[in-house]
N, C-alpha and C. Protein backbone atom coordinates (compact mmCIF):
# COMPACT_ATOMS: atom_id res chain seq x y z
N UNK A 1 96.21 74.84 121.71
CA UNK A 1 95.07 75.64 121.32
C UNK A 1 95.02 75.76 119.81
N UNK A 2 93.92 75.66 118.96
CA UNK A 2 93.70 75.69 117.89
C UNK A 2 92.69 76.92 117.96
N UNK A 3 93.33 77.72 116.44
CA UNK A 3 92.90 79.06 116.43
C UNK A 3 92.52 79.10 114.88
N UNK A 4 91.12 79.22 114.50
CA UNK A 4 90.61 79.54 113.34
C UNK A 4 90.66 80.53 112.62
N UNK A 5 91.26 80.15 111.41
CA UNK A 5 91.56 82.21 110.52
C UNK A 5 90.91 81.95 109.23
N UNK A 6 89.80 80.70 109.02
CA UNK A 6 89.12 80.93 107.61
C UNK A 6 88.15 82.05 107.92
N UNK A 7 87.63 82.29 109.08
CA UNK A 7 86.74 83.80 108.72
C UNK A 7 87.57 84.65 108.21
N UNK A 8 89.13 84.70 108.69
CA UNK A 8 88.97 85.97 108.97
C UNK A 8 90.03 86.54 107.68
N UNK A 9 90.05 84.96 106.98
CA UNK A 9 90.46 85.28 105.33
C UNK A 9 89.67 86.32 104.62
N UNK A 10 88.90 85.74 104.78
CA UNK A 10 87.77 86.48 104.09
C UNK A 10 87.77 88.42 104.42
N UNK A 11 87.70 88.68 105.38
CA UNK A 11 87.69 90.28 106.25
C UNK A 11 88.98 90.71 105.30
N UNK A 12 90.12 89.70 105.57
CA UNK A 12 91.63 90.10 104.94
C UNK A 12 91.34 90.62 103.19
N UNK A 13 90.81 89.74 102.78
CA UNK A 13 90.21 90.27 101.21
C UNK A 13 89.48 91.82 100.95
N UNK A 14 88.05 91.75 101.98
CA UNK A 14 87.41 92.65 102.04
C UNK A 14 88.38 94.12 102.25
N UNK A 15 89.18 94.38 103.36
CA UNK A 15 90.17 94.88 103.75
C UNK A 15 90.89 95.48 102.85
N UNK A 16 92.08 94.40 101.90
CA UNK A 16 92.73 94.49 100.77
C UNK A 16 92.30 95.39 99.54
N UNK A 17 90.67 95.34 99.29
CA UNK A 17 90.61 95.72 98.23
C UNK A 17 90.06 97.09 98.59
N UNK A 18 89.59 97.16 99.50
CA UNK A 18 89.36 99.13 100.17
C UNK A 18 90.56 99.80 100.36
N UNK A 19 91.55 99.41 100.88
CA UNK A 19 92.78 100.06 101.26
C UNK A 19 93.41 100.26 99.80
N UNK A 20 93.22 99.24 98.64
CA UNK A 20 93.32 99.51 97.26
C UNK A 20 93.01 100.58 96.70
N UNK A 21 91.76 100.52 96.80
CA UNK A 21 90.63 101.77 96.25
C UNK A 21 91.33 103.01 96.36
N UNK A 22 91.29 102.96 98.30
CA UNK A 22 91.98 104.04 98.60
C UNK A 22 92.91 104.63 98.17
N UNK A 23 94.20 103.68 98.38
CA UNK A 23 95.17 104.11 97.45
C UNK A 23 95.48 104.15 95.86
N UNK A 24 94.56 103.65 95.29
CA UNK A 24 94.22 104.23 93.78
C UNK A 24 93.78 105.91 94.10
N UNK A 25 92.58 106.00 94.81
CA UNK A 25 92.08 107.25 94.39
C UNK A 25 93.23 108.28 94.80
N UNK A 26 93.87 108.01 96.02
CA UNK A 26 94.95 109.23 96.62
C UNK A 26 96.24 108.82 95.42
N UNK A 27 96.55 107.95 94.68
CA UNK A 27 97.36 108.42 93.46
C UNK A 27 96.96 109.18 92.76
N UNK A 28 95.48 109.10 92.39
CA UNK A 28 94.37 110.59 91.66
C UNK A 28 94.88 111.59 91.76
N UNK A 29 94.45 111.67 92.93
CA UNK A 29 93.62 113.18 93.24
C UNK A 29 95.11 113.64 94.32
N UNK A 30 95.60 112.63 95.04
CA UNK A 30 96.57 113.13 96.46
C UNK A 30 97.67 113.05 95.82
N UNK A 31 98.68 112.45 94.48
CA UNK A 31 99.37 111.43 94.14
C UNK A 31 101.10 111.83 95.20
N UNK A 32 100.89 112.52 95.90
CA UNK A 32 102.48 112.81 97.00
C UNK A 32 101.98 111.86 97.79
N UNK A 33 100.59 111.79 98.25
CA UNK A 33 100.66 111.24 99.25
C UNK A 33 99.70 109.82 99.74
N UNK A 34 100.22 109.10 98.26
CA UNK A 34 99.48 107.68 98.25
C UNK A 34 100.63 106.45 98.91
N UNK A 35 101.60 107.20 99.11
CA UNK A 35 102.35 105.96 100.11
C UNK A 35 101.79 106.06 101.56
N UNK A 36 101.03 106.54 101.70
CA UNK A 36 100.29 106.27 103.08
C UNK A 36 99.66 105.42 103.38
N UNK A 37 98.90 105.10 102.38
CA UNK A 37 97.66 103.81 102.15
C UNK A 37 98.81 102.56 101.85
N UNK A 38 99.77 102.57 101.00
CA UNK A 38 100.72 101.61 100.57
C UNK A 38 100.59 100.32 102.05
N UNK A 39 101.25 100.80 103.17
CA UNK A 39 101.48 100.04 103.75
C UNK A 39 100.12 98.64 104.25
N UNK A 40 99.00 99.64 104.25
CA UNK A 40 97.73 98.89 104.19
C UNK A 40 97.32 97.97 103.06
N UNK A 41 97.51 98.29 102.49
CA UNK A 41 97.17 97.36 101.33
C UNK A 41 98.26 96.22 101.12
N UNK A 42 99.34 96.49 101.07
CA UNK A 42 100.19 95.45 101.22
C UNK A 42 100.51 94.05 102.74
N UNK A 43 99.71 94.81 103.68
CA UNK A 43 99.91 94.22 104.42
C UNK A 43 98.44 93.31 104.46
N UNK A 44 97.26 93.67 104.15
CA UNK A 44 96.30 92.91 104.27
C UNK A 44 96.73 91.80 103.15
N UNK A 45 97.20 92.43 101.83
CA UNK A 45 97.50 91.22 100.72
C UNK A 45 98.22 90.36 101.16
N UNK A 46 99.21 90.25 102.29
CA UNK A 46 99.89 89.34 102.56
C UNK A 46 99.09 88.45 103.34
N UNK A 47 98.12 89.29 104.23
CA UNK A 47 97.54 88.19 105.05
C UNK A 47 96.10 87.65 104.25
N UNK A 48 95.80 88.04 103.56
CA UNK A 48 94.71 87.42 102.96
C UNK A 48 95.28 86.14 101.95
N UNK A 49 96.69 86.44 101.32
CA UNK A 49 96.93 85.00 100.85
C UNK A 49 97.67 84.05 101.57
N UNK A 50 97.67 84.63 103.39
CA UNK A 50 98.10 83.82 104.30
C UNK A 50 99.62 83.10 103.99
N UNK A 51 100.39 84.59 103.73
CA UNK A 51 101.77 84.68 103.92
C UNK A 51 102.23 84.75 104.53
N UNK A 52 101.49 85.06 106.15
CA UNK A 52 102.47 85.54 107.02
C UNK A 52 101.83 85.26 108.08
């Protein structure tokens, strides 16, 4: 079975850079509690440059 993931590169980007945002702004305004978002953002970055 062959399984296509160039869409879903793309979603992985989109993804990456909101969970960013996010965790920029909760370093702002939340900054105890911006390791929450951490794990999101790091994990879409991996799959958007299809590390993993």
């Amino acid at each position: 079975m062959e399984v296509n993931t160039n869409s879903s590169s793309a979603m992985d980007w989109i993804l990456f850079l909101v969970s960013t945002a996010v965790m920029v702004f909760m370093l702002i305004y939340m900054n105890e509690w911006f390791w929450v978002a951490l794990p999101f953002s790091l994990t879409y970055l991996v799959k958007a440059l299809r590390a993993m």
